[in-house]
Protein backbone atom coordinates (compact mmCIF):
# COMPACT_ATOMS: atom_id res chain seq x y z
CA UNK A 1 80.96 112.22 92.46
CA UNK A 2 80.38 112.74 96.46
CA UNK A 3 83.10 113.10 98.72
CA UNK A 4 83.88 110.43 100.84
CA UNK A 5 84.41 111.07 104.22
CA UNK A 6 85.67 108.80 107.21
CA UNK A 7 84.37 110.33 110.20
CA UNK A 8 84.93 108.87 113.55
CA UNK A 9 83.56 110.02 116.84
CA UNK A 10 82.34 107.91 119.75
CA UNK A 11 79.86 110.89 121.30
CA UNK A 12 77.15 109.32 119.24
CA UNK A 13 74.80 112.49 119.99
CA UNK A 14 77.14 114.21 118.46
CA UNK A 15 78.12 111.93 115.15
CA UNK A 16 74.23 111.59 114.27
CA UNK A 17 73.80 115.23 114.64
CA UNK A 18 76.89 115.69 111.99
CA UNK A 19 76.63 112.66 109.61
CA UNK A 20 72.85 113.85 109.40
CA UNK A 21 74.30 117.32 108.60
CA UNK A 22 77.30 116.43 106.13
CA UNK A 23 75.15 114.26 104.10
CA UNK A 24 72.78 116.81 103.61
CA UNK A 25 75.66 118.73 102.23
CA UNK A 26 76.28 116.12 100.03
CA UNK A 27 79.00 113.74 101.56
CA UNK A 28 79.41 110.75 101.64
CA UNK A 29 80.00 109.63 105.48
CA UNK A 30 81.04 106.52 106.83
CA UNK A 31 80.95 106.82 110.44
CA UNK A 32 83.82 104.88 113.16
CA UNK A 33 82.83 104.95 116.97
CA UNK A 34 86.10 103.22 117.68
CA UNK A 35 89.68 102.82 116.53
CA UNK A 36 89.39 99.52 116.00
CA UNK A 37 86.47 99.89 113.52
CA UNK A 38 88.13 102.91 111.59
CA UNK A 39 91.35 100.88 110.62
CA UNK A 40 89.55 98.08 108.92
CA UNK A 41 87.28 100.84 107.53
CA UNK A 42 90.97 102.43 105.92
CA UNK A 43 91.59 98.50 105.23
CA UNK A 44 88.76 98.04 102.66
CA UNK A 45 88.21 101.45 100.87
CA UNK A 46 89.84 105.18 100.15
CA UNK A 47 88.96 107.84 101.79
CA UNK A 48 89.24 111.82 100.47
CA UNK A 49 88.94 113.35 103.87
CA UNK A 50 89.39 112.08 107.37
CA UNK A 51 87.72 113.65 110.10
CA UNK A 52 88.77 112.55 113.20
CA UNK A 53 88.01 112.87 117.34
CA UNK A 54 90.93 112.72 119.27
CA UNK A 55 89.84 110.69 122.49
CA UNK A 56 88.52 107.64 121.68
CA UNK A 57 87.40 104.06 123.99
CA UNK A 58 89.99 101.75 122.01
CA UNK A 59 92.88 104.85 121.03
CA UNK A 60 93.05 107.92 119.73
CA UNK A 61 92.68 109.93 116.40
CA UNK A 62 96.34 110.26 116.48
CA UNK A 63 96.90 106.39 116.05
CA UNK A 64 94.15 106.56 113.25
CA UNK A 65 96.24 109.27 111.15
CA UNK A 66 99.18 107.62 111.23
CA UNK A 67 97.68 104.29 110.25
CA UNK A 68 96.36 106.14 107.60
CA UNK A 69 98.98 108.65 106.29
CA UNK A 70 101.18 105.00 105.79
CA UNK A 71 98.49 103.75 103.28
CA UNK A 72 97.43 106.89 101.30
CA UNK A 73 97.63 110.75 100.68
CA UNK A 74 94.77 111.64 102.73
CA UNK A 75 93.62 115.16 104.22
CA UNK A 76 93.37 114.59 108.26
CA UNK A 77 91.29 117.13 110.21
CA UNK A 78 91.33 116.75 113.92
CA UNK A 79 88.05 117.24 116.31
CA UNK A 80 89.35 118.07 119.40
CA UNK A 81 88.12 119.62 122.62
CA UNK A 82 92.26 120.39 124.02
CA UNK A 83 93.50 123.53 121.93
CA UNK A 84 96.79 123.89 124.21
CA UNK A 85 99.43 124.34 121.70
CA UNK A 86 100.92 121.42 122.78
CA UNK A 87 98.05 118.76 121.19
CA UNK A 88 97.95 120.51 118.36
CA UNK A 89 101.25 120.42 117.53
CA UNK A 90 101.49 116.74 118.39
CA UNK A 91 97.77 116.41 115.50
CA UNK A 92 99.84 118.10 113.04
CA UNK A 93 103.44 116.52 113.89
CA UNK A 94 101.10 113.03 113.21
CA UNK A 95 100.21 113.98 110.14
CA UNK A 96 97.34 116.15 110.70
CA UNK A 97 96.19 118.91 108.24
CA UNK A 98 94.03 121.06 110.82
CA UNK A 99 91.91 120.43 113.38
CA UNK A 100 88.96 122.61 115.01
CA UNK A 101 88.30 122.63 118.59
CA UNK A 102 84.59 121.35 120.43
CA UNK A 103 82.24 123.18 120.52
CA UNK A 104 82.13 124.36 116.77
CA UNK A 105 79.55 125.68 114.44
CA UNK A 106 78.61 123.76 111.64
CA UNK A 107 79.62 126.14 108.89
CA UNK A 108 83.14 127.22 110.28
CA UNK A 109 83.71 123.07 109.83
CA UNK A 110 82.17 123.16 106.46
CA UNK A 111 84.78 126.32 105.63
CA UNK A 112 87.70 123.94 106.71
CA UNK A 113 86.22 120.93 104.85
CA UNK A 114 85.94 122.85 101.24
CA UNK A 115 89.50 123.39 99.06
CA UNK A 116 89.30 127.09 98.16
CA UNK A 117 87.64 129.02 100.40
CA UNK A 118 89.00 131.63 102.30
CA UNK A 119 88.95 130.51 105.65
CA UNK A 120 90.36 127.17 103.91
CA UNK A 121 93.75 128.93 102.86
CA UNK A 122 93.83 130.73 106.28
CA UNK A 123 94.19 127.40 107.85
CA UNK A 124 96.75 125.91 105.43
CA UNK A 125 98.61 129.08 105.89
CA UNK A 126 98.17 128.83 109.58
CA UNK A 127 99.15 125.21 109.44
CA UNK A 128 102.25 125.42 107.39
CA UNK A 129 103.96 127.80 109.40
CA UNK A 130 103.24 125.65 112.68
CA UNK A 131 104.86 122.11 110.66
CA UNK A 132 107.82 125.18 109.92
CA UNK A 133 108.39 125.84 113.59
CA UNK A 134 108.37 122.54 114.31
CA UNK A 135 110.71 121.04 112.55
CA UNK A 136 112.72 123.59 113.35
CA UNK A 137 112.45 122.65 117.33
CA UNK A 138 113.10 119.16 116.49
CA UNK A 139 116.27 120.51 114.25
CA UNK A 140 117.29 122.76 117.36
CA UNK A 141 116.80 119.64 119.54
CA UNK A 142 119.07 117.49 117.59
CA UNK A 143 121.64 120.02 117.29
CA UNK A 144 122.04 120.52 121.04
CA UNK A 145 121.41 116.81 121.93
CA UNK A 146 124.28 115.41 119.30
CA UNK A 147 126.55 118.40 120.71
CA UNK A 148 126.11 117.57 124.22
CA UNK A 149 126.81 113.42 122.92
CA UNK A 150 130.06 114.66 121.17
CA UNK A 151 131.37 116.67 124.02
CA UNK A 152 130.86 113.75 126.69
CA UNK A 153 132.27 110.71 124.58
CA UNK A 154 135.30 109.65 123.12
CA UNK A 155 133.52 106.76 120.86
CA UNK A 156 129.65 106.66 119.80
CA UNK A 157 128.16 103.51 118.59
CA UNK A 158 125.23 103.03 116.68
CA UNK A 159 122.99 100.53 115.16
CA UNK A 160 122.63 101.03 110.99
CA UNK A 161 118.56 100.73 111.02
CA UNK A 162 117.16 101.90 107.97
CA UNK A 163 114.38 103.77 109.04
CA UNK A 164 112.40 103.97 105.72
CA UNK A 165 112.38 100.36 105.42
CA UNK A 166 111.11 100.21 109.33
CA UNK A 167 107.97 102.16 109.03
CA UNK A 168 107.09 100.59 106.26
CA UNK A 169 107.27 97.17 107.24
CA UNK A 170 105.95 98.04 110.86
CA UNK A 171 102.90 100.07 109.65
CA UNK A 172 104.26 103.06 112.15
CA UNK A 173 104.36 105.53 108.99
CA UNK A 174 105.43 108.83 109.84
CA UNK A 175 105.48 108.60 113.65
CA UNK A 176 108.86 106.47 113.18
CA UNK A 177 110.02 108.64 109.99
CA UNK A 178 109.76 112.10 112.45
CA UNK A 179 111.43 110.83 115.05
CA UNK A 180 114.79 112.07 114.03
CA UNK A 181 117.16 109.26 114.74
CA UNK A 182 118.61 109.52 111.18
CA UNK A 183 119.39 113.33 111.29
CA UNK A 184 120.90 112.82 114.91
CA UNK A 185 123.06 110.11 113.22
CA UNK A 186 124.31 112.29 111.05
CA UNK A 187 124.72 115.20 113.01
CA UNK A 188 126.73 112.97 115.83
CA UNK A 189 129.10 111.82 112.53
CA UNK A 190 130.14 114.94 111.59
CA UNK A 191 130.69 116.76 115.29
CA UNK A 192 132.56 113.35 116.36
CA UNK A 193 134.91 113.54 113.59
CA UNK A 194 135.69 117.25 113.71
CA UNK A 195 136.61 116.67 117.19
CA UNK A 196 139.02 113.85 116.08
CA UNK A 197 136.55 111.22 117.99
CA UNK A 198 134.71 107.80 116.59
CA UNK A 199 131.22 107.72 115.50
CA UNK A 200 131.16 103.81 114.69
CA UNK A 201 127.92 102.01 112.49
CA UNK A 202 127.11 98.40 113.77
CA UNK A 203 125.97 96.37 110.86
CA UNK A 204 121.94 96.86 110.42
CA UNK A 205 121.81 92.79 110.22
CA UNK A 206 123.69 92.35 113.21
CA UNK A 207 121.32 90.33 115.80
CA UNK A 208 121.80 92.57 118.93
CA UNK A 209 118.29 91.86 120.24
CA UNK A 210 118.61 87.93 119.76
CA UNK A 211 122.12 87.67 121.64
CA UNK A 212 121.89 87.55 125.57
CA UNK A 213 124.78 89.94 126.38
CA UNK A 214 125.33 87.80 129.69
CA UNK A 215 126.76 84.79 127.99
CA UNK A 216 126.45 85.28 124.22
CA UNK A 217 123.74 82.27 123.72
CA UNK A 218 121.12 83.47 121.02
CA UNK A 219 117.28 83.06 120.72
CA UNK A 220 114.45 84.53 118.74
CA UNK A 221 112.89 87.18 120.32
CA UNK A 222 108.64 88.41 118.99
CA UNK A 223 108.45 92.38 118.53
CA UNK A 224 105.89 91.88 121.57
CA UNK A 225 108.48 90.71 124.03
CA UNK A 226 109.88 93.42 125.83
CA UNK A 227 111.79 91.19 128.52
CA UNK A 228 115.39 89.54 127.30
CA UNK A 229 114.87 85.72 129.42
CA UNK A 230 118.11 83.61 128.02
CA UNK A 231 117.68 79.95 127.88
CA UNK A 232 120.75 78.94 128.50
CA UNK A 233 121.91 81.13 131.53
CA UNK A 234 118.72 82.67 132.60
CA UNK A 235 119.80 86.09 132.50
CA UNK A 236 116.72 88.57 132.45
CA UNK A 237 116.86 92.02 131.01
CA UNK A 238 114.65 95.15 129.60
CA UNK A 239 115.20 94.16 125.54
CA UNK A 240 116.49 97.47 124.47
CA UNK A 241 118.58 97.36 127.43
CA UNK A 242 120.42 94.18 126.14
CA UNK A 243 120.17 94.94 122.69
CA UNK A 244 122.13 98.32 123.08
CA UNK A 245 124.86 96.40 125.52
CA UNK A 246 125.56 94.16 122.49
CA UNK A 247 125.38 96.88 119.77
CA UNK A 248 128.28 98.78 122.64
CA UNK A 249 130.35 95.43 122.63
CA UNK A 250 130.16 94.73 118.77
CA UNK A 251 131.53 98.55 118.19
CA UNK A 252 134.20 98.37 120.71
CA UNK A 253 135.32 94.88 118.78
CA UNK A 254 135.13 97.11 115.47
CA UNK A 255 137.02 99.78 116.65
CA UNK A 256 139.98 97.46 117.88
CA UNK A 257 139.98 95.72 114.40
């Protein structure tokens, strides 16, 4: 059976030059010049390997991994003509399994491409131990960010999202799962309560974006809107904004009983 392959580049001297190339190598290629395209592409069929350009008219690859790392297991391998340690570490914090940087030769992305080579453990190797040192800067991050938190407050309030359940219902996959706000719960728990201070959880069905914290009147309020207009007072406000002024005011009611 030939391997599929989702391949999505908008240099189209460049794609025809490849997809001409991989399918003499026996892939299968469908080929994405967009974002747009690619995501109904991941829509409609599985992929085994996703090969992916980083700039792109209507995104990036980024957006296209984490679409599709929330759908299925798939191997992600980045095109990319930035090799600054920083965007790689951002490909593989998305999801990413490698990446190899423009200009390449053909067979150095046919090593990456095959399970079992050499140069194909190299790069797994190479790749596990950045995802290692990353998470342990985002663990470092957390440690000093809850510490300076628990030293500067007396009371912490926070909203009781479940994560888990957000990025699955809001297709943001494991962009929303890495972002840490569950470990820096925890960690601002423990260092609140050693210190003899209040870490207090606002209930995750409490409506803190729908209540205008002006007046108290409530309205629906679309994922889309990111103003807070109330219709009863007229009070205007960034969402979040409002949102964490009522999750402050339901946790200072909590903590008086």
């Amino acid at each position: 059976m030939l391997m599929k392959l989702l391949f999505v580049e908008d240099d189209q001297a460049i794609a025809m030059g490849l997809v001409y190339t991989l399918k003499k190598e026996g892939y299968e290629v469908v080929w994405c010049d967009h974002k747009r395209s690619a995501l109904q592409q991941l829509d409609q069929q599985t992929f085994d390997l996703l090969l992916l350009d980083v700039g792109l008219p209507d995104g990036s690859g980024y957006d296209i991994c984490t679409y599709a790392k929330s759908r299925q297991d798939v191997p992600v391998l980045f095109l990319t003509a930035l090799d600054d340690e920083g965007n790689v570490v951002m490909g593989l914090d998305m999801g990413g399994d490698d990446y190899i940087t423009k200009p390449f030769r053909i067979n150095e992305l046919l090593s990456k491409m095959v399970k079992g080579s050499n140069n194909y453990k190299k790069q797994r190797n190479k790749v596990a131990k950045l995802h290692a040192h990353i998470g342990q800067q985002r663990k470092d991050f957390l440690h000093k960010e809850s510490r300076k938190i628990a030293n500067s407050w007396d009371m912490v309030v926070v909203e009781d999202i479940d994560m888990k359940a957000m990025s699955q219902g809001l297709q943001l996959g494991k962009n929303l799962m890495d972002n840490g706000f569950g470990i820096l719960r925890n960690y601002l728990k423990y260092k609140l309560e050693d210190g003899g201070k209040r870490f207090i959880k606002v209930d995750k069905w409490y409506a803190s974006t729908q209540i205008c914290n002006h007046c108290g009147a409530k309205r629906k309020i679309g994922l889309n809107e990111r103003i807070y207009q109330c219709p009863k007072c007229g009070h205007i406000e960034d969402r979040d904004i409002n949102a964490a002024k009522n999750i402050r005011d339901e946790g200072i009611q909590l903590h008086r009983g």
